[in-house]
PDB file of N, CA and C in Angstrom:
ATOM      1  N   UNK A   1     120.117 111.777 112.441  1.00  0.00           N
ATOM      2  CA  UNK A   1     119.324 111.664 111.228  1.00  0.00           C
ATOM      3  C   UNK A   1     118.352 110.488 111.308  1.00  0.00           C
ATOM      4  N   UNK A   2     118.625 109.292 111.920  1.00  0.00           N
ATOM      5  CA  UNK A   2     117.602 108.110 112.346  1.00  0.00           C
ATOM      6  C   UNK A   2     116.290 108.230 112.711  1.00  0.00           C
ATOM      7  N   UNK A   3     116.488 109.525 113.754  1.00  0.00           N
ATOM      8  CA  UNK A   3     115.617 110.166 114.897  1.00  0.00           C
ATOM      9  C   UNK A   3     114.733 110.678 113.568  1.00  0.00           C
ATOM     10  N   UNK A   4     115.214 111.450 112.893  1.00  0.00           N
ATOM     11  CA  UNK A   4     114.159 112.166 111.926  1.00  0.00           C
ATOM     12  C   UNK A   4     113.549 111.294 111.004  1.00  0.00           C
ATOM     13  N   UNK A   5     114.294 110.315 110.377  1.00  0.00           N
ATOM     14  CA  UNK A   5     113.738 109.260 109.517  1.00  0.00           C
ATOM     15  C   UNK A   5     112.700 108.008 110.202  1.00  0.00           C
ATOM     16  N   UNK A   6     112.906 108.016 111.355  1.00  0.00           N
ATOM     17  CA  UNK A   6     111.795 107.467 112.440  1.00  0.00           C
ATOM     18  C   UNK A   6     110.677 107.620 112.446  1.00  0.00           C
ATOM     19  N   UNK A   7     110.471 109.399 112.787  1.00  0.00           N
ATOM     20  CA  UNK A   7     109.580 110.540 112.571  1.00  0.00           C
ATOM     21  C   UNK A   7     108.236 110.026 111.432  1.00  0.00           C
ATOM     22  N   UNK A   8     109.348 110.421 110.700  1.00  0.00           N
ATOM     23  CA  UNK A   8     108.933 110.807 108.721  1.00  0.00           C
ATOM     24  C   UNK A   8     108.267 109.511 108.425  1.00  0.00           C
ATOM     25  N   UNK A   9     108.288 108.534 108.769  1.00  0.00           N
ATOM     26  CA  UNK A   9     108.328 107.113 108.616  1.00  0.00           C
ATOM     27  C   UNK A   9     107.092 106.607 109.387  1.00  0.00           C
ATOM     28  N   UNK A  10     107.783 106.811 111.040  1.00  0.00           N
ATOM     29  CA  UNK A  10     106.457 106.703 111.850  1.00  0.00           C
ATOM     30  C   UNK A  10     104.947 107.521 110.905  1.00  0.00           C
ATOM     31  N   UNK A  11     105.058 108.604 111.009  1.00  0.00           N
ATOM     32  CA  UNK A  11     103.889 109.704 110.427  1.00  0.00           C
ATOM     33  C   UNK A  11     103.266 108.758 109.351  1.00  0.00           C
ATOM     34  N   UNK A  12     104.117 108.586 108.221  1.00  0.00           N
ATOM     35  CA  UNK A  12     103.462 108.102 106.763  1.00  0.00           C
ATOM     36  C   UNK A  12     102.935 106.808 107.503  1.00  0.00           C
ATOM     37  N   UNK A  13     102.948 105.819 108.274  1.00  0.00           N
ATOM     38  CA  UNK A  13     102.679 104.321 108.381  1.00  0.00           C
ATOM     39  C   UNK A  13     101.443 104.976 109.306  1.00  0.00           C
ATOM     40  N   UNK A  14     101.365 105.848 110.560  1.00  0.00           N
ATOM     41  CA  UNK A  14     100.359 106.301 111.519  1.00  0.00           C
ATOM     42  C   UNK A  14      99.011 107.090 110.286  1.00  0.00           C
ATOM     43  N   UNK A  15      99.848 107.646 109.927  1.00  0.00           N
ATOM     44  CA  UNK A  15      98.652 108.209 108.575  1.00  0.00           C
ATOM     45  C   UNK A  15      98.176 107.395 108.105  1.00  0.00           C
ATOM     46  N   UNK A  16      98.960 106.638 107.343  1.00  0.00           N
ATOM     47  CA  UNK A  16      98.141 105.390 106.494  1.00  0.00           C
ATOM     48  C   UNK A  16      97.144 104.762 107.140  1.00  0.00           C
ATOM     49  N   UNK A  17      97.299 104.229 108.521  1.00  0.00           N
ATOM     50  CA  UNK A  17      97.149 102.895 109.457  1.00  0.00           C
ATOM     51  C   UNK A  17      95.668 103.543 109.767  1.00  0.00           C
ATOM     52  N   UNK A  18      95.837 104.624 110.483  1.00  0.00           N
ATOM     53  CA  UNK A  18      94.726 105.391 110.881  1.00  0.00           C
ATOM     54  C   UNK A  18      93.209 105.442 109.576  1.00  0.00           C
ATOM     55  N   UNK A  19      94.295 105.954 108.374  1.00  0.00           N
ATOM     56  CA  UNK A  19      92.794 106.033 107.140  1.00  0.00           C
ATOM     57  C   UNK A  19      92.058 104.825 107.025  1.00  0.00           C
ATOM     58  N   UNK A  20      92.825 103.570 107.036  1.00  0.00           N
ATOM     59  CA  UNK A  20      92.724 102.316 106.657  1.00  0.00           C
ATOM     60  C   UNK A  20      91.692 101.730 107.536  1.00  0.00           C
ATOM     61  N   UNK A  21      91.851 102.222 108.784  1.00  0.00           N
ATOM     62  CA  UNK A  21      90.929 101.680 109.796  1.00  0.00           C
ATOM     63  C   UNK A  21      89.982 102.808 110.315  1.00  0.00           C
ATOM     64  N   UNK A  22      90.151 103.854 109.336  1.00  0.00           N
ATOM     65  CA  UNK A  22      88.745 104.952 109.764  1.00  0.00           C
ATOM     66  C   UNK A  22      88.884 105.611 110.711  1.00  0.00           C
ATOM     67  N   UNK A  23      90.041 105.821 111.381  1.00  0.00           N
ATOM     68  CA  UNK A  23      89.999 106.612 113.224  1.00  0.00           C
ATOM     69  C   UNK A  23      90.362 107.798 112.504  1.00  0.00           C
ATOM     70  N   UNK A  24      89.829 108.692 113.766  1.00  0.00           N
ATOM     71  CA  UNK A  24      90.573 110.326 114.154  1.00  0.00           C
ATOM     72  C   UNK A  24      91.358 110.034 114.956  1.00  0.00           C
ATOM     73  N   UNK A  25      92.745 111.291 114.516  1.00  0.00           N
ATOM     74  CA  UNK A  25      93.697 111.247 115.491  1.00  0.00           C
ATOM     75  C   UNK A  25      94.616 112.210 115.537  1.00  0.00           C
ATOM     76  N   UNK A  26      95.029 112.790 116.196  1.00  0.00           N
ATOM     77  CA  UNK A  26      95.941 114.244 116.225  1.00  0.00           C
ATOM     78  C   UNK A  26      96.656 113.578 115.305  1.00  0.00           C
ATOM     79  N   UNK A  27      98.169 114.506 115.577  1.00  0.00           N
ATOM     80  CA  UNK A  27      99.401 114.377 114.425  1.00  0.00           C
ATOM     81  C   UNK A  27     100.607 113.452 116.039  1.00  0.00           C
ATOM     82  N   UNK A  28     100.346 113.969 116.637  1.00  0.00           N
ATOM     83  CA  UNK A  28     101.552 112.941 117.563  1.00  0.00           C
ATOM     84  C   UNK A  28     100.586 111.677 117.661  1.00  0.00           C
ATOM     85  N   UNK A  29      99.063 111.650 118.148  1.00  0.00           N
ATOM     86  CA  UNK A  29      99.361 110.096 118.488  1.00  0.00           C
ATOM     87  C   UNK A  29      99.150 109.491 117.024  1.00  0.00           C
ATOM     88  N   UNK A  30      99.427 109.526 115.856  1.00  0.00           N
ATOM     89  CA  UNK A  30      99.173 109.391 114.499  1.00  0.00           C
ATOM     90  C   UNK A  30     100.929 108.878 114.209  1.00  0.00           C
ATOM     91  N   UNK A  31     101.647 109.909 114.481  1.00  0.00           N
ATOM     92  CA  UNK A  31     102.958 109.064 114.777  1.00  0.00           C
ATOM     93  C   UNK A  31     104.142 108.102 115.548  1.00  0.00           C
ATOM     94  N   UNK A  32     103.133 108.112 117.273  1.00  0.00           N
ATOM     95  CA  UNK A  32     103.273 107.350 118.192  1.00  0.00           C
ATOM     96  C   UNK A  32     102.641 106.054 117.506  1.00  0.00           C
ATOM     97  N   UNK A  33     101.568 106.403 116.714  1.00  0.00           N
ATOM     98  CA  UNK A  33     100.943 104.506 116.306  1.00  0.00           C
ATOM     99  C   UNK A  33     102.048 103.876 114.967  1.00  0.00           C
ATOM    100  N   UNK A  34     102.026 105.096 114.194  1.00  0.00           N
ATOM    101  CA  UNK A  34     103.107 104.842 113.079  1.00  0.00           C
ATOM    102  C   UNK A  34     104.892 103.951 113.455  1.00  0.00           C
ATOM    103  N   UNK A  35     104.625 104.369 114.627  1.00  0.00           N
ATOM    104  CA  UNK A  35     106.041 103.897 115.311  1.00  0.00           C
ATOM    105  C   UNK A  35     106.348 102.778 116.174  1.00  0.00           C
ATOM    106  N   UNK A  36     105.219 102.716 116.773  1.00  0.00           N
ATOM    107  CA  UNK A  36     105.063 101.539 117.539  1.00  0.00           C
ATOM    108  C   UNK A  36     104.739 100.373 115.987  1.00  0.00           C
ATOM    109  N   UNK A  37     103.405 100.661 115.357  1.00  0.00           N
ATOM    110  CA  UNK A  37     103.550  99.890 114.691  1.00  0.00           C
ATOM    111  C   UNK A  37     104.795  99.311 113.762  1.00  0.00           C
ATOM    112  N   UNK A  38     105.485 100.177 113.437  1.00  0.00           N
ATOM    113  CA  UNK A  38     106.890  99.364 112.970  1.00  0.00           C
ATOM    114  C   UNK A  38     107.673  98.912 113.375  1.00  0.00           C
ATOM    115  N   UNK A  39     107.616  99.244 114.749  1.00  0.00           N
ATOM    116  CA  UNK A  39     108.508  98.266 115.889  1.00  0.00           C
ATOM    117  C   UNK A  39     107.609  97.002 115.954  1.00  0.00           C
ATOM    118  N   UNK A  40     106.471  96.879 116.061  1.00  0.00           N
ATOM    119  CA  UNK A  40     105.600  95.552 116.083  1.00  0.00           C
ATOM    120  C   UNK A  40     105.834  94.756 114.678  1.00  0.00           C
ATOM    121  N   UNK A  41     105.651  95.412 113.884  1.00  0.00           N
ATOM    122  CA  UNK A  41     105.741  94.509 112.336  1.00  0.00           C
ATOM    123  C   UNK A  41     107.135  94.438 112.234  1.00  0.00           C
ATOM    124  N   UNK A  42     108.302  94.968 112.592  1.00  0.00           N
ATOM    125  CA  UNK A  42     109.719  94.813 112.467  1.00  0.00           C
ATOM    126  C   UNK A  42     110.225  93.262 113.252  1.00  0.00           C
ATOM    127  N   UNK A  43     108.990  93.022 114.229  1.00  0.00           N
ATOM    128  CA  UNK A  43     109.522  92.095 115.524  1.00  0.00           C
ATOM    129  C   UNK A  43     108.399  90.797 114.592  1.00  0.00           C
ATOM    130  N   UNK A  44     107.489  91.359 114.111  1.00  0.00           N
ATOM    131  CA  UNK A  44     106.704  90.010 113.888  1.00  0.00           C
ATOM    132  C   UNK A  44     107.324  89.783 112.140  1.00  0.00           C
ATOM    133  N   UNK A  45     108.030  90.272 111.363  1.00  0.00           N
ATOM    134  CA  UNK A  45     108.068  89.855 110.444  1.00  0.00           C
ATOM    135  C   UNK A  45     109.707  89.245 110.933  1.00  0.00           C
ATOM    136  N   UNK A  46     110.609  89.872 111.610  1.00  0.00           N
ATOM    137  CA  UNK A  46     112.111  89.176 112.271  1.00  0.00           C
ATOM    138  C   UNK A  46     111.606  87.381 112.702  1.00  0.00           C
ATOM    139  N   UNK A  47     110.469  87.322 113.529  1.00  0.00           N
ATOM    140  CA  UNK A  47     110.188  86.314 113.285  1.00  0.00           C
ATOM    141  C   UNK A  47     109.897  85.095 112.455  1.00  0.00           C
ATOM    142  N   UNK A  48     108.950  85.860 111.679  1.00  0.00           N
ATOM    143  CA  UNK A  48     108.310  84.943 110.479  1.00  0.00           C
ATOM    144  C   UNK A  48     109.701  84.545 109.690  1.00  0.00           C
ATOM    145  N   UNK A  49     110.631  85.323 109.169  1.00  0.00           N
ATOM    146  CA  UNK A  49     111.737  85.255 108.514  1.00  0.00           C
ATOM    147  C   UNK A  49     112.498  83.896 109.195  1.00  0.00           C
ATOM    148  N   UNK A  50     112.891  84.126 110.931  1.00  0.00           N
ATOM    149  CA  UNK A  50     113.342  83.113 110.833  1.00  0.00           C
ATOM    150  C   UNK A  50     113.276  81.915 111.499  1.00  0.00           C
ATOM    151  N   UNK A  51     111.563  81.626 111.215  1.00  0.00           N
ATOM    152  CA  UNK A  51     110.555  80.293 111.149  1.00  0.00           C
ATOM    153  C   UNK A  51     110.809  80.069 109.575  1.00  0.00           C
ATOM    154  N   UNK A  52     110.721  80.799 108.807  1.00  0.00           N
ATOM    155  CA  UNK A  52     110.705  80.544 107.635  1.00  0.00           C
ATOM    156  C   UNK A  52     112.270  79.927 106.963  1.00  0.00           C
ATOM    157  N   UNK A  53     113.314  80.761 107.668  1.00  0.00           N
ATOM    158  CA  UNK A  53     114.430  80.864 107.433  1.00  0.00           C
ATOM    159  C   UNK A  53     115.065  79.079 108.102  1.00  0.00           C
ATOM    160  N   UNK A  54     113.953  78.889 108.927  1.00  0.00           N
ATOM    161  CA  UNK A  54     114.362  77.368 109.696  1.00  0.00           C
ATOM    162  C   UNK A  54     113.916  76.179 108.995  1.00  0.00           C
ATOM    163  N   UNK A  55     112.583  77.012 108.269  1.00  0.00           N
ATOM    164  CA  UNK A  55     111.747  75.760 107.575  1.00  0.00           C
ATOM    165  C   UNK A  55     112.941  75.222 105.973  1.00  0.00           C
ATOM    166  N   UNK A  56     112.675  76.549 105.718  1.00  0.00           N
ATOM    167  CA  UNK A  56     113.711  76.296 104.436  1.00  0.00           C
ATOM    168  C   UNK A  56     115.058  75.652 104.660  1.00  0.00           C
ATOM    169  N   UNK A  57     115.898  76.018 105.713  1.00  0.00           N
ATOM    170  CA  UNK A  57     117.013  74.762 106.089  1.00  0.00           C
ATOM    171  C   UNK A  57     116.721  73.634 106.394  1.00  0.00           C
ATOM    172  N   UNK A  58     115.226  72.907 106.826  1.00  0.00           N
ATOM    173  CA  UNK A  58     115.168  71.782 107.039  1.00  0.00           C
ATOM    174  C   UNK A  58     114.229  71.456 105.231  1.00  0.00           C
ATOM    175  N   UNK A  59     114.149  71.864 104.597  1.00  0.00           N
ATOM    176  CA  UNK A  59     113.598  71.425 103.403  1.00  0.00           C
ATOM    177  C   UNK A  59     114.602  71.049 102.554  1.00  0.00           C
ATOM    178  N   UNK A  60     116.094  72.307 102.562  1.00  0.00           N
ATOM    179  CA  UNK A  60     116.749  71.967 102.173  1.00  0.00           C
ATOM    180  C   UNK A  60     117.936  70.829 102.175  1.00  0.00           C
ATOM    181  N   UNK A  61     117.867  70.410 103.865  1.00  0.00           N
ATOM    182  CA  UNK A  61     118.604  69.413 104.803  1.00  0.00           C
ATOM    183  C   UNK A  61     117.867  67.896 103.774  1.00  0.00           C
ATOM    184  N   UNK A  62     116.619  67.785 103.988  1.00  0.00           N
ATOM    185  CA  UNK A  62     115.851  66.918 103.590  1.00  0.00           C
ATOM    186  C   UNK A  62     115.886  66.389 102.015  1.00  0.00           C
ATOM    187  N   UNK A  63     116.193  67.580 101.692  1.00  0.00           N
ATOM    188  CA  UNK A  63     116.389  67.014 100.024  1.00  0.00           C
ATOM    189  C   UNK A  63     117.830  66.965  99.244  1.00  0.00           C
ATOM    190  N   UNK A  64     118.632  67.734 100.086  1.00  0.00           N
ATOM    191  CA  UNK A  64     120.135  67.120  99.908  1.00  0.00           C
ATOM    192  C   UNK A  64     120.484  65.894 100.728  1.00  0.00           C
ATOM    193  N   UNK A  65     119.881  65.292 101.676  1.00  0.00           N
ATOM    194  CA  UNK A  65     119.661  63.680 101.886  1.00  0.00           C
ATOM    195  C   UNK A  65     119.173  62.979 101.507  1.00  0.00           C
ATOM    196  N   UNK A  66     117.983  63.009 100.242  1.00  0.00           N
ATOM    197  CA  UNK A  66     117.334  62.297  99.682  1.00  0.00           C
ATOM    198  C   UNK A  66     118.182  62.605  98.496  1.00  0.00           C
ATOM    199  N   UNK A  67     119.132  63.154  97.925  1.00  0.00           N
ATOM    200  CA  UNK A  67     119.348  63.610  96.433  1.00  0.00           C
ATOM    201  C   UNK A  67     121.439  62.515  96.867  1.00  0.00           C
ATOM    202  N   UNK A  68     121.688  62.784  98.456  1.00  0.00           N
ATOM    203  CA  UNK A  68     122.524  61.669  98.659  1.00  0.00           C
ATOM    204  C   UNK A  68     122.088  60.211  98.070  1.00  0.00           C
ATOM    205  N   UNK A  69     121.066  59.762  98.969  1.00  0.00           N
ATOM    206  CA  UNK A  69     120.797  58.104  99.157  1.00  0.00           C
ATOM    207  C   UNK A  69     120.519  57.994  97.710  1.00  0.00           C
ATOM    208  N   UNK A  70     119.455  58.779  96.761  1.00  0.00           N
ATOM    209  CA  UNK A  70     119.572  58.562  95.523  1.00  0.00           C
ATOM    210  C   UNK A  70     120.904  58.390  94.595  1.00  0.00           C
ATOM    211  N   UNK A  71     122.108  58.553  94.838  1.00  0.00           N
ATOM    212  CA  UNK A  71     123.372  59.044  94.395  1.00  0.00           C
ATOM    213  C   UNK A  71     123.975  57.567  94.949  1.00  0.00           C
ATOM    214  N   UNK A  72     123.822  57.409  96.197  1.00  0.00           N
ATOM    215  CA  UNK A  72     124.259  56.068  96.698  1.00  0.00           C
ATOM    216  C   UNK A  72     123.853  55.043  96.347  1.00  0.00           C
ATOM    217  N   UNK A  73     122.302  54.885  95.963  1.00  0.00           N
ATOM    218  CA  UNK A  73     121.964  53.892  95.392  1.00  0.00           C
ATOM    219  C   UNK A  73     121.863  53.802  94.115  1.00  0.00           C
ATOM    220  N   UNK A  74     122.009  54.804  93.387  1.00  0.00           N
ATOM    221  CA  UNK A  74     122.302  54.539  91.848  1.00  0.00           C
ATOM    222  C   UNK A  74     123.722  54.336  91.801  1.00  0.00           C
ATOM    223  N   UNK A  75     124.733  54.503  92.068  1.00  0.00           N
ATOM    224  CA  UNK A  75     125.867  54.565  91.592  1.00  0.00           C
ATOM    225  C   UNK A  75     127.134  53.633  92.606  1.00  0.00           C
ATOM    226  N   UNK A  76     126.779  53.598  94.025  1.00  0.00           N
ATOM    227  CA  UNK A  76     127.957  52.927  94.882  1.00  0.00           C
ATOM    228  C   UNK A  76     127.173  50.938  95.007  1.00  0.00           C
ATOM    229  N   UNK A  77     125.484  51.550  95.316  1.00  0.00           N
ATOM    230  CA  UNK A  77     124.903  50.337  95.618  1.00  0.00           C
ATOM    231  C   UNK A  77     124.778  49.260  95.072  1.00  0.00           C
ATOM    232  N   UNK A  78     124.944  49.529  93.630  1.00  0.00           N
ATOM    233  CA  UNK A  78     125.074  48.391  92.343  1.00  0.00           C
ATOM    234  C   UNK A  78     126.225  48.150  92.300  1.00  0.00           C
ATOM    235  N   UNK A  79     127.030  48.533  92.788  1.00  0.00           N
ATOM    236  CA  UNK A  79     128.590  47.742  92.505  1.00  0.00           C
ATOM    237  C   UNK A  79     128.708  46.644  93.175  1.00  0.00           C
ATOM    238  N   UNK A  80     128.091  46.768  94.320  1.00  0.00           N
ATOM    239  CA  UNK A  80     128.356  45.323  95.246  1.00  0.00           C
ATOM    240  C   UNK A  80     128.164  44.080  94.519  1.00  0.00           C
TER     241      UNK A  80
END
């Protein structure tokens, strides 16, 4: 069933892709582009996610260490 939802999938994204940029194109290489292209945007957005997914752990690293030392110095640092 993958195989067919591939297909169906490839087609609608090769259809689209094709109007969008004005080409002629049979019905296979219309779903050969539909398919490749989602293997390309599947690999470049897996990326972006986790550059993004890295940035956001170091934003979050960064401000639960600043939300520490704030905590340390309001509350342990004045006791001395």
């Amino acid at each position: 069933m993958s195989v067919i939802y591939l297909i169906i999938i490839g087609a609608a994204a090769g259809f689209l892709a094709t109007r969008i940029m004005k080409i002629e194109a049979g019905i296979l290489p219309t779903i050969g582009i539909g398919i490749a292209g989602a293997l390309i945007g599947g690999l470049v957005l897996q990326v972006l996610l986790t550059v993004a997914g890295l940035l956001g752990g170091l934003i979050g690293a960064v401000l639960g260490a600043l939300l520490l030392i704030w905590l340390y110095q309001t509350y342990w640092a004045r006791r001395k």
